[in-house]
N, C-alpha and C. Protein backbone atom coordinates (compact mmCIF):
# COMPACT_ATOMS: atom_id res chain seq x y z
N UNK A 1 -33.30 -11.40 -32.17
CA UNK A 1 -32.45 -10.26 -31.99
C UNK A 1 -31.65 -10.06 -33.28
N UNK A 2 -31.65 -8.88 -33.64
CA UNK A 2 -30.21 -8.24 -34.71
C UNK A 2 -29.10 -8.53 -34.84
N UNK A 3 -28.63 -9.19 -35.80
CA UNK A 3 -27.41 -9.54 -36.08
C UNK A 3 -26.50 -8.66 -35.13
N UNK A 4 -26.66 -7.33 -35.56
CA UNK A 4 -25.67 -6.05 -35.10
C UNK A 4 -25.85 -6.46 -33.52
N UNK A 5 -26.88 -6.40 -32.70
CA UNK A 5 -26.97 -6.35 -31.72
C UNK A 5 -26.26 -7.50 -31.16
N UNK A 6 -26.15 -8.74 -31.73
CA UNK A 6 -25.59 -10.18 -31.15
C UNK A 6 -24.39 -9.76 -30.86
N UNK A 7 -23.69 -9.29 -32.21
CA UNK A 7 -22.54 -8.55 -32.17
C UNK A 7 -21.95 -7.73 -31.27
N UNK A 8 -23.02 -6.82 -31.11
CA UNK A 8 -22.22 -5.77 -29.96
C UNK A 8 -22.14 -6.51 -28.67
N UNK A 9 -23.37 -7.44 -28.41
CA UNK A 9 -23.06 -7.95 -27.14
C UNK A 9 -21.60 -8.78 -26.98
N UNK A 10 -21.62 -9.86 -28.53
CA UNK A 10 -20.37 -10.59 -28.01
C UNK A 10 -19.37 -10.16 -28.09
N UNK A 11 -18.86 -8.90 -28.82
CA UNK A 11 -18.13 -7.68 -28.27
C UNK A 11 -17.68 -6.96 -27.19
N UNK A 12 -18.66 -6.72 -26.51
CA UNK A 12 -18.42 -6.70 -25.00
C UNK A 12 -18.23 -7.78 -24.10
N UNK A 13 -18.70 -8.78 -23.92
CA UNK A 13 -17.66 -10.08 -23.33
C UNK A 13 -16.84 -10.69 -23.97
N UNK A 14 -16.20 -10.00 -25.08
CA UNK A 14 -15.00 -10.59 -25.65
C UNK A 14 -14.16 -9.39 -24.81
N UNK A 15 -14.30 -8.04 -24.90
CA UNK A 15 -13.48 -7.36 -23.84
C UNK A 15 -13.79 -7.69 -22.39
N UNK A 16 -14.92 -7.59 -22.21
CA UNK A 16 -14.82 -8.24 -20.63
C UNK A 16 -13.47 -9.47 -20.63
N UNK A 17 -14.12 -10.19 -20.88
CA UNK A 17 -12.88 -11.32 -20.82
C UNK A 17 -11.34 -10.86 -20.90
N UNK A 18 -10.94 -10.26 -21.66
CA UNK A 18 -9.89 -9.61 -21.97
C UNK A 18 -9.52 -8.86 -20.68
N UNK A 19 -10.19 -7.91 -20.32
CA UNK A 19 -9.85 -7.25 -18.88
C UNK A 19 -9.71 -7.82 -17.75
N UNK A 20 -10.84 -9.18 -17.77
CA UNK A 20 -10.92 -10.27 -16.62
C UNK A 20 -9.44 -10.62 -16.98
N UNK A 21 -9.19 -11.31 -17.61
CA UNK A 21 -7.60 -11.88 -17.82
C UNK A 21 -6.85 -10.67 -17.20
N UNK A 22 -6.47 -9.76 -17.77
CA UNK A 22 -5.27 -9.15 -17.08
C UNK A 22 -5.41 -8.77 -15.83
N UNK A 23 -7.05 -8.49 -15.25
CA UNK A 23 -7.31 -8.50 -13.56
C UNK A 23 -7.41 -9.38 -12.79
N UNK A 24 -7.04 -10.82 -13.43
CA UNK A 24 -6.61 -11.68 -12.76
C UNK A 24 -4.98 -11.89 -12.20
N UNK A 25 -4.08 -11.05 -13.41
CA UNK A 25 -2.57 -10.93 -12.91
C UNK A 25 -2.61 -9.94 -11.41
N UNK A 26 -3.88 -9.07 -11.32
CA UNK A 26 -3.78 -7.99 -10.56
C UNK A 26 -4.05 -9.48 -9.23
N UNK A 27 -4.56 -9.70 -9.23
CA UNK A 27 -5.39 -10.58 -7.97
C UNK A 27 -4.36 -11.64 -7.39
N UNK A 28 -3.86 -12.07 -8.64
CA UNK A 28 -2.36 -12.69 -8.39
C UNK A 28 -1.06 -11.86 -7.44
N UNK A 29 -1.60 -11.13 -7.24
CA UNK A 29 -0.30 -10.15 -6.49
C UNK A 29 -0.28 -10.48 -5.03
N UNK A 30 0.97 -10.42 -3.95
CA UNK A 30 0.33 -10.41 -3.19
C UNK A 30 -0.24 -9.40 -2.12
N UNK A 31 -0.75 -9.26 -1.24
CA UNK A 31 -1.69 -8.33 -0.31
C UNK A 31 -0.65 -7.40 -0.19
N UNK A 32 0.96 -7.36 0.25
CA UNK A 32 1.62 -6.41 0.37
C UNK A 32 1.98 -5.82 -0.78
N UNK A 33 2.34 -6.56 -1.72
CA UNK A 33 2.27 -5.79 -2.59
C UNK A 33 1.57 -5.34 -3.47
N UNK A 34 0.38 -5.34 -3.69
CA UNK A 34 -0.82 -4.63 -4.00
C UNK A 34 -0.73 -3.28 -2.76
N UNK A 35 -0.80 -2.94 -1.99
CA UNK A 35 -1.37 -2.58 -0.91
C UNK A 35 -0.18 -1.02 -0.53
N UNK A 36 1.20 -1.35 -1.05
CA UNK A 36 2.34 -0.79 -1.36
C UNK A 36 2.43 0.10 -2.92
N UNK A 37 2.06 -0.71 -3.92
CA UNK A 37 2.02 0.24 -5.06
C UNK A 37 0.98 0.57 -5.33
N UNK A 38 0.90 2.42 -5.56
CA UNK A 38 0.01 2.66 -5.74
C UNK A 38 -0.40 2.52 -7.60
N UNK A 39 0.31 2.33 -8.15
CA UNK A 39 0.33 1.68 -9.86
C UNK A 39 -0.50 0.12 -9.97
N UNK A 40 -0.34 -0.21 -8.58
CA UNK A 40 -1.23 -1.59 -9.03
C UNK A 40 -2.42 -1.66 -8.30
N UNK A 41 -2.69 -0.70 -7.75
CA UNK A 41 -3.68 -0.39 -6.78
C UNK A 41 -4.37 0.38 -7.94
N UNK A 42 -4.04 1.41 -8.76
CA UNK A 42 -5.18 1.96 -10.01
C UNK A 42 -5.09 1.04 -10.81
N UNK A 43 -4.26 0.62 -11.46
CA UNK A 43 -4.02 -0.79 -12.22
C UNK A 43 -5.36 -1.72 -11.78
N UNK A 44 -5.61 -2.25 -11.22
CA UNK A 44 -6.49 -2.51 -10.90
C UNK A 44 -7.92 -2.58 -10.79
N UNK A 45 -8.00 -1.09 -9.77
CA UNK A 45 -9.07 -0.04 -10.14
C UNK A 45 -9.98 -0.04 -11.04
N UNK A 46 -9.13 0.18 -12.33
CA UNK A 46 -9.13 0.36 -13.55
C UNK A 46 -9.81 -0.60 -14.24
N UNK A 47 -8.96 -1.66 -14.00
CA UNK A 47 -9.31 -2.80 -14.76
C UNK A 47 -10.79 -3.14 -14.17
N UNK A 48 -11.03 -3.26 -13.00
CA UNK A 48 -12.47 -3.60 -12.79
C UNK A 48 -12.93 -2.76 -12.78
N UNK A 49 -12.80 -1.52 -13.10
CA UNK A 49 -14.10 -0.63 -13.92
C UNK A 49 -14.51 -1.34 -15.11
N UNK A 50 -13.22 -1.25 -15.80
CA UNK A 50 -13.80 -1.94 -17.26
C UNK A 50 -14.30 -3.16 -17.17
N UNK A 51 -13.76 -4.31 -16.35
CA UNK A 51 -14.93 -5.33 -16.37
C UNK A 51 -16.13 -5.35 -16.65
N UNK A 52 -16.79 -4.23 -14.96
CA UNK A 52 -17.76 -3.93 -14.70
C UNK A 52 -18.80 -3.39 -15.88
N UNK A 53 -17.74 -2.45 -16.28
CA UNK A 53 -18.75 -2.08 -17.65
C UNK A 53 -18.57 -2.49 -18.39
N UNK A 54 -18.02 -3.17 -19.04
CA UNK A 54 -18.11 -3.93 -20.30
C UNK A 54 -19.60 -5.59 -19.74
N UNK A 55 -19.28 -5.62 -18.92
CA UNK A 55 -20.30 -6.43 -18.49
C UNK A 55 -21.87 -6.22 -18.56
N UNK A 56 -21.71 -4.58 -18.08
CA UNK A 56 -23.14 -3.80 -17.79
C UNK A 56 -23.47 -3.71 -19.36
N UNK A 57 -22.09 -3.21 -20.02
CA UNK A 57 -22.57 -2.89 -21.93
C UNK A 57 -23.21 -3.97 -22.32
N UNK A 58 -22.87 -5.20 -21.85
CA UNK A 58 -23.34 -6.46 -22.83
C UNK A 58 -24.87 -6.63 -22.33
N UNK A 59 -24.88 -6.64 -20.96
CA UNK A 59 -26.53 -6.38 -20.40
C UNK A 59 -27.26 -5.62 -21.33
N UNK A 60 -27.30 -4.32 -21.58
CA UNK A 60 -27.93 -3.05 -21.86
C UNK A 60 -28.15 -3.30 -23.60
N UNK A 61 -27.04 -3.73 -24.03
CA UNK A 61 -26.94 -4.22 -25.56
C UNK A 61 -28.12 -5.38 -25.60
N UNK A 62 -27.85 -6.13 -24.75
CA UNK A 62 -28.82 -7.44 -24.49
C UNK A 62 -30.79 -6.89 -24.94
N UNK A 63 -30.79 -6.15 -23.74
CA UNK A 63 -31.67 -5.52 -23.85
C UNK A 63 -32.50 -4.97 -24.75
N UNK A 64 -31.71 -3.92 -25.41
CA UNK A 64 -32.11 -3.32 -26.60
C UNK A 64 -32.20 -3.89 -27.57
N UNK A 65 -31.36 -4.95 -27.53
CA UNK A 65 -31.64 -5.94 -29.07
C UNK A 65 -33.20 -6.77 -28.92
N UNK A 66 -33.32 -7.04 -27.50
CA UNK A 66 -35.13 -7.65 -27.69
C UNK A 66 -35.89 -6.30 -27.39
N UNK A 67 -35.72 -5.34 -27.30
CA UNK A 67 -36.55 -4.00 -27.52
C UNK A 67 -37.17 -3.77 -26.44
N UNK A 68 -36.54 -3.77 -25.04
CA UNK A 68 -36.58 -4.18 -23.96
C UNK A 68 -35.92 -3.08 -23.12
N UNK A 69 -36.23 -2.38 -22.05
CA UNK A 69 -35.96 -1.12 -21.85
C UNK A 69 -34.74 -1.25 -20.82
N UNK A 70 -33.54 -1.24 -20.88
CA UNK A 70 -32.65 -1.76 -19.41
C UNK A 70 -32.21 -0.61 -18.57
N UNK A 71 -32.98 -0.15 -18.63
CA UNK A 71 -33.54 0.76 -17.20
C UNK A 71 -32.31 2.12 -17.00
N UNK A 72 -32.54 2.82 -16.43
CA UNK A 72 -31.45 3.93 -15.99
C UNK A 72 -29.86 3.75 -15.94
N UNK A 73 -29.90 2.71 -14.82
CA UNK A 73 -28.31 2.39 -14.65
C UNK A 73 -27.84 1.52 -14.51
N UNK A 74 -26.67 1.21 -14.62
CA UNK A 74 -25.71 -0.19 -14.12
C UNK A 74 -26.99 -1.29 -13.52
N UNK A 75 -27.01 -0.97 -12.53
CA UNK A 75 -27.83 -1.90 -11.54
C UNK A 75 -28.89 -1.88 -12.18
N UNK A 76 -29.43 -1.09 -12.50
CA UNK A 76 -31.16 -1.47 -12.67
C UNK A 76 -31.09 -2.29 -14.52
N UNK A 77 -30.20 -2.01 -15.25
CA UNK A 77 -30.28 -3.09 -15.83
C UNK A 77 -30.03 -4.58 -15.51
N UNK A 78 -28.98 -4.77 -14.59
CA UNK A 78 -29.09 -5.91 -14.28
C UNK A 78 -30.10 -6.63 -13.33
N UNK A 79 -31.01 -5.31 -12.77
CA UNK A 79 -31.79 -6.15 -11.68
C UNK A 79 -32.96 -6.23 -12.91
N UNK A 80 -33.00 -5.78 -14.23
CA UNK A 80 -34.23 -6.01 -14.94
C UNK A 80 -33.88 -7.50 -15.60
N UNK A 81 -32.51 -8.03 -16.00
CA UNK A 81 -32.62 -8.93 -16.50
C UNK A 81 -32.31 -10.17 -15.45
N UNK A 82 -32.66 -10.40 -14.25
CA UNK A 82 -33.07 -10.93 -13.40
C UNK A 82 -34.49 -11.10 -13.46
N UNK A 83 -35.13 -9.77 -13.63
CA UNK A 83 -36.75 -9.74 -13.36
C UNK A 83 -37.09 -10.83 -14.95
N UNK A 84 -36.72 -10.86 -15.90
CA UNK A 84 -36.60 -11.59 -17.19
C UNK A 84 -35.88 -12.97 -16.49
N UNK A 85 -35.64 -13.18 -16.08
CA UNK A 85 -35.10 -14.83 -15.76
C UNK A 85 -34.18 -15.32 -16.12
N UNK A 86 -33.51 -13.79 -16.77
CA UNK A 86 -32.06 -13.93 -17.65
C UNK A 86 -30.62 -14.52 -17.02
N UNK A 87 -30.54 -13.70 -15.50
CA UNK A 87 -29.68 -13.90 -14.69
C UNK A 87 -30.27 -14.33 -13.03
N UNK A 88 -29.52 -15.06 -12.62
CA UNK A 88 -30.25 -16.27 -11.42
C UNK A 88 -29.45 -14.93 -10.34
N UNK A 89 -30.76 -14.83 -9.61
CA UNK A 89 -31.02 -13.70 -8.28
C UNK A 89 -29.39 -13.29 -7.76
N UNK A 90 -28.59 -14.46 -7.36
CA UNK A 90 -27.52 -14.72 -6.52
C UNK A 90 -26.33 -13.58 -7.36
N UNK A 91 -26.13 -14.57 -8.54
CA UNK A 91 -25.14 -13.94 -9.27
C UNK A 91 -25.25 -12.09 -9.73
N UNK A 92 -27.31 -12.06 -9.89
CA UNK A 92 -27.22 -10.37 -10.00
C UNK A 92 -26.94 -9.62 -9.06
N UNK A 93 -27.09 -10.30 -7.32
CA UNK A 93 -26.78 -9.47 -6.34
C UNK A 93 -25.69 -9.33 -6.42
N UNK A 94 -24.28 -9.95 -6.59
CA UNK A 94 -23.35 -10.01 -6.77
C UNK A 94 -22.29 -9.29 -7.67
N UNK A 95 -23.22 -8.84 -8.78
CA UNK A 95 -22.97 -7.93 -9.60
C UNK A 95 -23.26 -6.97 -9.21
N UNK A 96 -24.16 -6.36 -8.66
CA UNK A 96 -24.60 -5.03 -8.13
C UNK A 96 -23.58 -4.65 -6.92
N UNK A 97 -23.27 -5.74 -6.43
CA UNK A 97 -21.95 -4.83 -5.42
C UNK A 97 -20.68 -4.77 -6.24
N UNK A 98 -21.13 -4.98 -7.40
CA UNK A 98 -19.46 -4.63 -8.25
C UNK A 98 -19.43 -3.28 -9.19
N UNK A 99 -20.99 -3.56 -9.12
CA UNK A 99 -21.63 -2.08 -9.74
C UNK A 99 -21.33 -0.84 -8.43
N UNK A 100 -21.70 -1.36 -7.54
CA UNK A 100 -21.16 -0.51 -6.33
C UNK A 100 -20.00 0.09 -5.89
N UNK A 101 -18.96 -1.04 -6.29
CA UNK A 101 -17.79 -0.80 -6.07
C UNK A 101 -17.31 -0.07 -7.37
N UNK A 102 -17.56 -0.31 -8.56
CA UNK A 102 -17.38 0.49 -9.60
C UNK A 102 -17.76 1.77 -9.85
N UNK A 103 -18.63 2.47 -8.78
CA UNK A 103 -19.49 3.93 -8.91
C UNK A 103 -18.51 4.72 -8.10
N UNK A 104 -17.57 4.11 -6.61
CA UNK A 104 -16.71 4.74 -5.85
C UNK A 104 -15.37 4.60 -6.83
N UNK A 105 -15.03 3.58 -6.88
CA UNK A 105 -13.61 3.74 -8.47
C UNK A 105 -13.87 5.23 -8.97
N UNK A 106 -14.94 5.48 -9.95
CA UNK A 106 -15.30 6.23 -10.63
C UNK A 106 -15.42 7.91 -9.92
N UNK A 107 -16.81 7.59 -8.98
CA UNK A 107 -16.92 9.28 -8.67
C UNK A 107 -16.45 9.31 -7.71
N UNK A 108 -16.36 8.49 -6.31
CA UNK A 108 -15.79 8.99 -5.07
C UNK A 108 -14.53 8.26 -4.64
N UNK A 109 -13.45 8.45 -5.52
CA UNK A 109 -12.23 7.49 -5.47
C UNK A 109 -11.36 7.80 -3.71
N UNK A 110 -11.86 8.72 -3.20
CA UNK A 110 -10.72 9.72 -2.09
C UNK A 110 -11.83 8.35 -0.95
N UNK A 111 -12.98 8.30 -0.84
CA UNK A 111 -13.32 7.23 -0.01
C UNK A 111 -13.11 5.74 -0.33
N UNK A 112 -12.57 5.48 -1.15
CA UNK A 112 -11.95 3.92 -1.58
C UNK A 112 -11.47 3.06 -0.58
N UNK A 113 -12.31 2.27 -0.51
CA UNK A 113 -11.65 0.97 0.74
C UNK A 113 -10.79 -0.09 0.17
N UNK A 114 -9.29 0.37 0.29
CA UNK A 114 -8.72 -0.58 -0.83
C UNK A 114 -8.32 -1.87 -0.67
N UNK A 115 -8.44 -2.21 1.06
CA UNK A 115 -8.92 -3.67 0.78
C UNK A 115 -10.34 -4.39 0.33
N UNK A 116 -11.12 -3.31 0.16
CA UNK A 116 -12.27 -4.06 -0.22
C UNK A 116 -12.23 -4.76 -1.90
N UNK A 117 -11.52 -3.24 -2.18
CA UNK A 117 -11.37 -3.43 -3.53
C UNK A 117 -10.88 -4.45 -4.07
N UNK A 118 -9.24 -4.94 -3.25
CA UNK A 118 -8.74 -6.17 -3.69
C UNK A 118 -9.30 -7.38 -3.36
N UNK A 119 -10.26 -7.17 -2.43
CA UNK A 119 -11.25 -8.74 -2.24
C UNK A 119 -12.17 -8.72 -3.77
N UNK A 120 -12.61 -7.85 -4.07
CA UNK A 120 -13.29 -8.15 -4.94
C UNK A 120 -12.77 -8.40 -6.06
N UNK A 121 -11.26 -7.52 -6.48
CA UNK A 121 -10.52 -8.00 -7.21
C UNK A 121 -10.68 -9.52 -7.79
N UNK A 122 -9.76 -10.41 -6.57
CA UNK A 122 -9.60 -11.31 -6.33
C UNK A 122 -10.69 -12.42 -6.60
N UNK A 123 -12.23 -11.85 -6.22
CA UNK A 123 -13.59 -12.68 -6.61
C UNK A 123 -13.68 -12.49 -7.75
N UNK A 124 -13.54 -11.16 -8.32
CA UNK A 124 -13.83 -11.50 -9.89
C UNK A 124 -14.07 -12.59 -11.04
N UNK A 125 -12.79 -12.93 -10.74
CA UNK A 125 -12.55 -14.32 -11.96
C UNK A 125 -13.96 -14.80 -11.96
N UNK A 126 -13.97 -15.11 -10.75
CA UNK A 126 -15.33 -16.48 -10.50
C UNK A 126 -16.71 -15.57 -10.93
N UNK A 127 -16.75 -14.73 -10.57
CA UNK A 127 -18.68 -13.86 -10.62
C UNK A 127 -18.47 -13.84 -11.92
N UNK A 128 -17.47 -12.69 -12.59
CA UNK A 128 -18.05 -12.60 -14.21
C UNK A 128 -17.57 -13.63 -14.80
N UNK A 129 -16.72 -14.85 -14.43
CA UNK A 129 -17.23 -15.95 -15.51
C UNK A 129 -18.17 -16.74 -15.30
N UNK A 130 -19.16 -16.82 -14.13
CA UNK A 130 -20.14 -17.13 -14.31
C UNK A 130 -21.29 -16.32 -15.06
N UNK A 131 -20.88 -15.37 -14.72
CA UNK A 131 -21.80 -14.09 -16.27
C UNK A 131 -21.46 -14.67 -17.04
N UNK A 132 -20.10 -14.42 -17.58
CA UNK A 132 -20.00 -14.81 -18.78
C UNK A 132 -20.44 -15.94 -19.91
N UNK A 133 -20.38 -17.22 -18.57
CA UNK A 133 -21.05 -18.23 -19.23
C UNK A 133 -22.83 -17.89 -19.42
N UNK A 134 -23.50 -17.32 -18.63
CA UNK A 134 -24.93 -16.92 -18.28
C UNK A 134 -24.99 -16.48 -19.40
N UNK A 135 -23.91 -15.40 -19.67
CA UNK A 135 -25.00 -14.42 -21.09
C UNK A 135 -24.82 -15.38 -22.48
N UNK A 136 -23.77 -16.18 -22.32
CA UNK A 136 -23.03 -17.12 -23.81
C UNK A 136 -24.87 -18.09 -23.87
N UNK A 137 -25.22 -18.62 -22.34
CA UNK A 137 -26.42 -19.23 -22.75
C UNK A 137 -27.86 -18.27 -23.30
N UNK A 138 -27.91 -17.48 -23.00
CA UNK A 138 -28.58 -16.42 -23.26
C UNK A 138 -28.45 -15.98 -24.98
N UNK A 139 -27.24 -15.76 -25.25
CA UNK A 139 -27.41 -15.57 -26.51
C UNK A 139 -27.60 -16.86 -27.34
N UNK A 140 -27.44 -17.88 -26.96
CA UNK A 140 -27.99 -18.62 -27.53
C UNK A 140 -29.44 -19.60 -27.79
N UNK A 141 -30.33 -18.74 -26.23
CA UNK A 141 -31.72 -19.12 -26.79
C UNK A 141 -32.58 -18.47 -27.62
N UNK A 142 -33.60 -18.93 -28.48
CA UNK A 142 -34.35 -18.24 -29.59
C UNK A 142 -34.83 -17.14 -29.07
């Protein structure tokens, strides 16, 4: 893979990470008060959009740097680098409901289940740093 391309990927889980950190203060809150402001309720939101995509960027970057097609969208890149052996079945399903939850954030915010949201909040930490570690091994095989 391309220098540039290594780059952009570890670019994007250097912000992932970055967003994971401060959406972990969000997760730290508690249920009432999450649930009460609506500032930490987009606060939030927000922040795991950008996870989400900064996660999906590093996929898609991934991709293109082995010349490798990562498919239409969110999900279908990650269910391609599953089909590659890149990411273990469990953790991509897991991502795809964050991809899920990240498409209602985005286009259909008025149906938002906002305790769902803060459960997943709350899982975060754990799923994308197990990405995170996944793609760190990834970029480091030949």
């Amino acid at each position: 893979m391309k220098r540039a391309h290594v780059r952009a990927v570890t670019e994007r889980l250097a912000a992932m990470q970055a967003y994971l950190e401060e959406l972990q203060e969000v997760a730290a809150t508690s249920p009432e008060d999450y649930f009460s402001n609506s500032r930490e309720r987009r606060a939030g939101e927000r922040l795991l959009q950008l996870v989400v995509e900064s996660a999906t960027d590093a996929a898609r970057m991934y991709m293109l740097g082995q010349g490798l097609n990562p498919g239409p969208s969110h999900a279908a890149c990650l269910h391609n680098m599953m089909q590659r052996n890149l990411l273990p079945r469990e953790l991509t399903n897991r991502l795809i409901q964050y991809v899920s939850v990240r498409n209602v954030v985005v286009h259909d915010y008025l149906t938002l289940d906002d305790e769902a949201v803060f459960r997943q909040i709350q899982e975060a930490p754990e799923v994308f740093g197990q990405y995170l570690a996944r793609m760190r091994e990834v970029l480091k095989s030949p």
